[in-house]
C-alpha atoms as a PDB file:
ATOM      1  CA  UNK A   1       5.240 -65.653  13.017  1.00  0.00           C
ATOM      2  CA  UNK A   2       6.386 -63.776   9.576  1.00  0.00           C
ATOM      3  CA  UNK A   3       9.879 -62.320   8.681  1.00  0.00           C
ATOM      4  CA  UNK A   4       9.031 -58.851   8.316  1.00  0.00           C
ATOM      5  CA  UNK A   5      11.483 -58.632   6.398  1.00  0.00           C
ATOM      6  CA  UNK A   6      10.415 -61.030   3.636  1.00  0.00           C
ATOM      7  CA  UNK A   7       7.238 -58.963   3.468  1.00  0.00           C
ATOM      8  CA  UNK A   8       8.797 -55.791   2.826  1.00  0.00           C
ATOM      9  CA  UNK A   9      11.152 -57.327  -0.346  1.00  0.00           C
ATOM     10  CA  UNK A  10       8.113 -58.765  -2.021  1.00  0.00           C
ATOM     11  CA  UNK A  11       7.643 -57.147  -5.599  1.00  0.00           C
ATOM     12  CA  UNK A  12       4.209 -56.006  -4.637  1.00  0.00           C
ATOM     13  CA  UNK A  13       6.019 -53.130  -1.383  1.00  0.00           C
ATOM     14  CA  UNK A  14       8.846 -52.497  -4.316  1.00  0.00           C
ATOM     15  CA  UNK A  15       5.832 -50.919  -6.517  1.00  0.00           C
ATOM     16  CA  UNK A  16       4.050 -49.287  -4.023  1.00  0.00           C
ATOM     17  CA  UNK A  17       7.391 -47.685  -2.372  1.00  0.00           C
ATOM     18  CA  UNK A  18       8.099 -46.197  -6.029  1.00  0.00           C
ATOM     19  CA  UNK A  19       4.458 -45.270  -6.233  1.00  0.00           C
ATOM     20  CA  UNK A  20       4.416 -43.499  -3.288  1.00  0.00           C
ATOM     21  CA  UNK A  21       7.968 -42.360  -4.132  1.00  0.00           C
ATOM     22  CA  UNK A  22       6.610 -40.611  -7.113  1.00  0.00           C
ATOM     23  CA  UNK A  23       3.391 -39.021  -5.814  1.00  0.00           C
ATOM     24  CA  UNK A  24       5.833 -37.332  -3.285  1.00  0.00           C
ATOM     25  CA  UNK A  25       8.073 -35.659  -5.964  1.00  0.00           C
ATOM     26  CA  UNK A  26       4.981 -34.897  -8.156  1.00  0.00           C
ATOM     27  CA  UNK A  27       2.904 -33.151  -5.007  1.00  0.00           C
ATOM     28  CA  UNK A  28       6.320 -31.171  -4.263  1.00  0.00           C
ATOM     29  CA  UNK A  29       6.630 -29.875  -8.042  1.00  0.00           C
ATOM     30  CA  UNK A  30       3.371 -29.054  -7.645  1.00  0.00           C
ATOM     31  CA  UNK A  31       3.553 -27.123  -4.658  1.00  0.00           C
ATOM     32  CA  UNK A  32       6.484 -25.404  -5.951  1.00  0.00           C
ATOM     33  CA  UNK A  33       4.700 -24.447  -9.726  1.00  0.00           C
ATOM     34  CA  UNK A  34       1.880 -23.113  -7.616  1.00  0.00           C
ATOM     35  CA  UNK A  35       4.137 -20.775  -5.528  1.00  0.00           C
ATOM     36  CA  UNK A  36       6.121 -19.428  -8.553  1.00  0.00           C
ATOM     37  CA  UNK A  37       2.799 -18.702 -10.072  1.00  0.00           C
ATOM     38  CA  UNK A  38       1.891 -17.001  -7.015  1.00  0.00           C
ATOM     39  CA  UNK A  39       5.175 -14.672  -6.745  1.00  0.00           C
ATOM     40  CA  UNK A  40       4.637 -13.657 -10.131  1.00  0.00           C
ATOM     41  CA  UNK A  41       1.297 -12.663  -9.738  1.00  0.00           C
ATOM     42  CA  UNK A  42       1.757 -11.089  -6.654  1.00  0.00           C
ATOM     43  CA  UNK A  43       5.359  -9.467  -7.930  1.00  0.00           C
ATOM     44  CA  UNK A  44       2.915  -8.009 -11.085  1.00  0.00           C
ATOM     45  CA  UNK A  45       0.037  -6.584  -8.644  1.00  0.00           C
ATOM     46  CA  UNK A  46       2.480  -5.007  -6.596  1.00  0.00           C
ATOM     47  CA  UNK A  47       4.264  -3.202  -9.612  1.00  0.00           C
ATOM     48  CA  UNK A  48       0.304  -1.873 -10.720  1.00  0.00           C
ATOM     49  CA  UNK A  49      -0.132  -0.828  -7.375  1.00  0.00           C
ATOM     50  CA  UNK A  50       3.364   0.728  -7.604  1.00  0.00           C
ATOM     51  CA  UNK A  51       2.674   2.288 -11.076  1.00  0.00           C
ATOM     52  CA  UNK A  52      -0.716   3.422  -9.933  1.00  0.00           C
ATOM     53  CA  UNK A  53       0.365   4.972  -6.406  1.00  0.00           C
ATOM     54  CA  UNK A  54       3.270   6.859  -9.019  1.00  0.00           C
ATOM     55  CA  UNK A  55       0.236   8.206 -11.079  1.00  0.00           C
ATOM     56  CA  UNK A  56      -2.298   9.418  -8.554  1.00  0.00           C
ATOM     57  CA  UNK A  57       0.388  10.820  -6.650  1.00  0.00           C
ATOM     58  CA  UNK A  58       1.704  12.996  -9.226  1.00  0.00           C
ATOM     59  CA  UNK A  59      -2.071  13.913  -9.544  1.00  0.00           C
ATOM     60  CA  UNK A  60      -2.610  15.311  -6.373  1.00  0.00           C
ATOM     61  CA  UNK A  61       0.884  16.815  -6.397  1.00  0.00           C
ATOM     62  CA  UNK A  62      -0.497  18.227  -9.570  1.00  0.00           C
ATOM     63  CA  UNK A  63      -3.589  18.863  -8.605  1.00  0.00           C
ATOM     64  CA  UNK A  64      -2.230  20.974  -5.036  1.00  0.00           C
ATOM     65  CA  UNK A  65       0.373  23.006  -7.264  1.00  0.00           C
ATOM     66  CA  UNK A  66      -2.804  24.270  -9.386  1.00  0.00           C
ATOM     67  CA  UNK A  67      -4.605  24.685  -6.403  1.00  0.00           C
ATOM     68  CA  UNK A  68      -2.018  26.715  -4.582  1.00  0.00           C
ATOM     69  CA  UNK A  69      -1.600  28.845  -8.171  1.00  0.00           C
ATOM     70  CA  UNK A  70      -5.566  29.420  -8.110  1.00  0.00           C
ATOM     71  CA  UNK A  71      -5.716  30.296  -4.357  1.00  0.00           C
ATOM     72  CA  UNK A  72      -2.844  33.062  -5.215  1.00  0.00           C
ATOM     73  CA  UNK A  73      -4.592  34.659  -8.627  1.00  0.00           C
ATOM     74  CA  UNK A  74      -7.779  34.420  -6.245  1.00  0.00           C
ATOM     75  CA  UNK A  75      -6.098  36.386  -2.967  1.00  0.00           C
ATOM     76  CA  UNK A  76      -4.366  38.740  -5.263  1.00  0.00           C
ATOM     77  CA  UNK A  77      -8.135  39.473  -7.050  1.00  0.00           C
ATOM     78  CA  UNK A  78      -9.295  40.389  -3.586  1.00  0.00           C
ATOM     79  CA  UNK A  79      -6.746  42.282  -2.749  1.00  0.00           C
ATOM     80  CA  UNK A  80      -6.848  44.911  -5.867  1.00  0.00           C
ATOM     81  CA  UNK A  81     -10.119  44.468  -5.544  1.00  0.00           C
ATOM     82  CA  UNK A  82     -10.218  45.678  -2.376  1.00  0.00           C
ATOM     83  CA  UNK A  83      -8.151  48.213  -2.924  1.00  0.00           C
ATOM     84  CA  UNK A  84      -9.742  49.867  -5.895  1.00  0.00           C
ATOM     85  CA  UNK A  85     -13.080  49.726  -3.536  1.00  0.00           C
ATOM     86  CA  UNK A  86     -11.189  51.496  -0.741  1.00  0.00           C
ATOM     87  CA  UNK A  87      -9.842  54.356  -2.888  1.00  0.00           C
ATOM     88  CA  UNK A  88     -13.568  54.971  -4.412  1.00  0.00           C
ATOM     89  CA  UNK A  89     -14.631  55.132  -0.973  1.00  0.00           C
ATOM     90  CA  UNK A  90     -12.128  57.381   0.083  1.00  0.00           C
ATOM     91  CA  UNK A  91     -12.656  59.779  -3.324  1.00  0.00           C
ATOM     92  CA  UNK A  92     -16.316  59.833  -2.509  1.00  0.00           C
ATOM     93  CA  UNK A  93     -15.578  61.342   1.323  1.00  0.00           C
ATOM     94  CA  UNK A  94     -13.429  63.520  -0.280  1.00  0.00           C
ATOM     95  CA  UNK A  95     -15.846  64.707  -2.881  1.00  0.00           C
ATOM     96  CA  UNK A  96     -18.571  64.873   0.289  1.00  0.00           C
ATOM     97  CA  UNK A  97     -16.521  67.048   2.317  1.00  0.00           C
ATOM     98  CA  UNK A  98     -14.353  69.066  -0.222  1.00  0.00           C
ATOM     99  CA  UNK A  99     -16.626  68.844  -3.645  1.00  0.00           C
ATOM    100  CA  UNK A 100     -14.266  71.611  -5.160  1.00  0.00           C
ATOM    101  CA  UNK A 101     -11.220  69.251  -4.224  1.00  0.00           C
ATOM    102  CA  UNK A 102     -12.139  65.917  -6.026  1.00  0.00           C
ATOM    103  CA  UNK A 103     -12.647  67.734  -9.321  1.00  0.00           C
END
């Protein structure tokens, strides 16, 4: 039987130890390059999405303020509107039933 131990000092384990060694610590750098690439993109979506969000929600705060303005200037239409069609109305039953009045 062999001295295991003789084996593992030859020149030949020495290399390969070192060459596994350094396959290790090049797969880790690796692995750590590719997850600082990843944060950064990830960190650079998620300020778009921020900046974007920021934008189209000061649209449609925009966009509800103009609304709410329009929907006003449109209700207060109506109601003069509605108004100057009552008082005809009532001016013409006037005229109908008094003529000599609504002169």
């Amino acid at each position: 039987m062999t001295n295991m131990t003789t084996k593992l000092d030859t020149p030949n384990h020495s290399l390969v130890t070192r060459a596994l060694d350094s396959i290790d610590r090049s797969h880790a750098r690796a692995a750590d390059s590719i997850h600082t690439i990843r944060n950064s993109v990830r960190g650079a979506l998620e300020s778009s999405l921020d900046r974007f969000e920021a934008a189209t929600t000061s649209f449609i705060k925009t966009a509800r303020k103009r609304l709410t303005t329009a929907d006003s200037a449109t209700a207060d239409a109506i109601i003069r509107a509605q108004g100057a069609v009552g008082h005809a109305i009532e001016r013409a039953r006037l005229s109908r039933s008094e003529p000599q009045l609504a002169s």
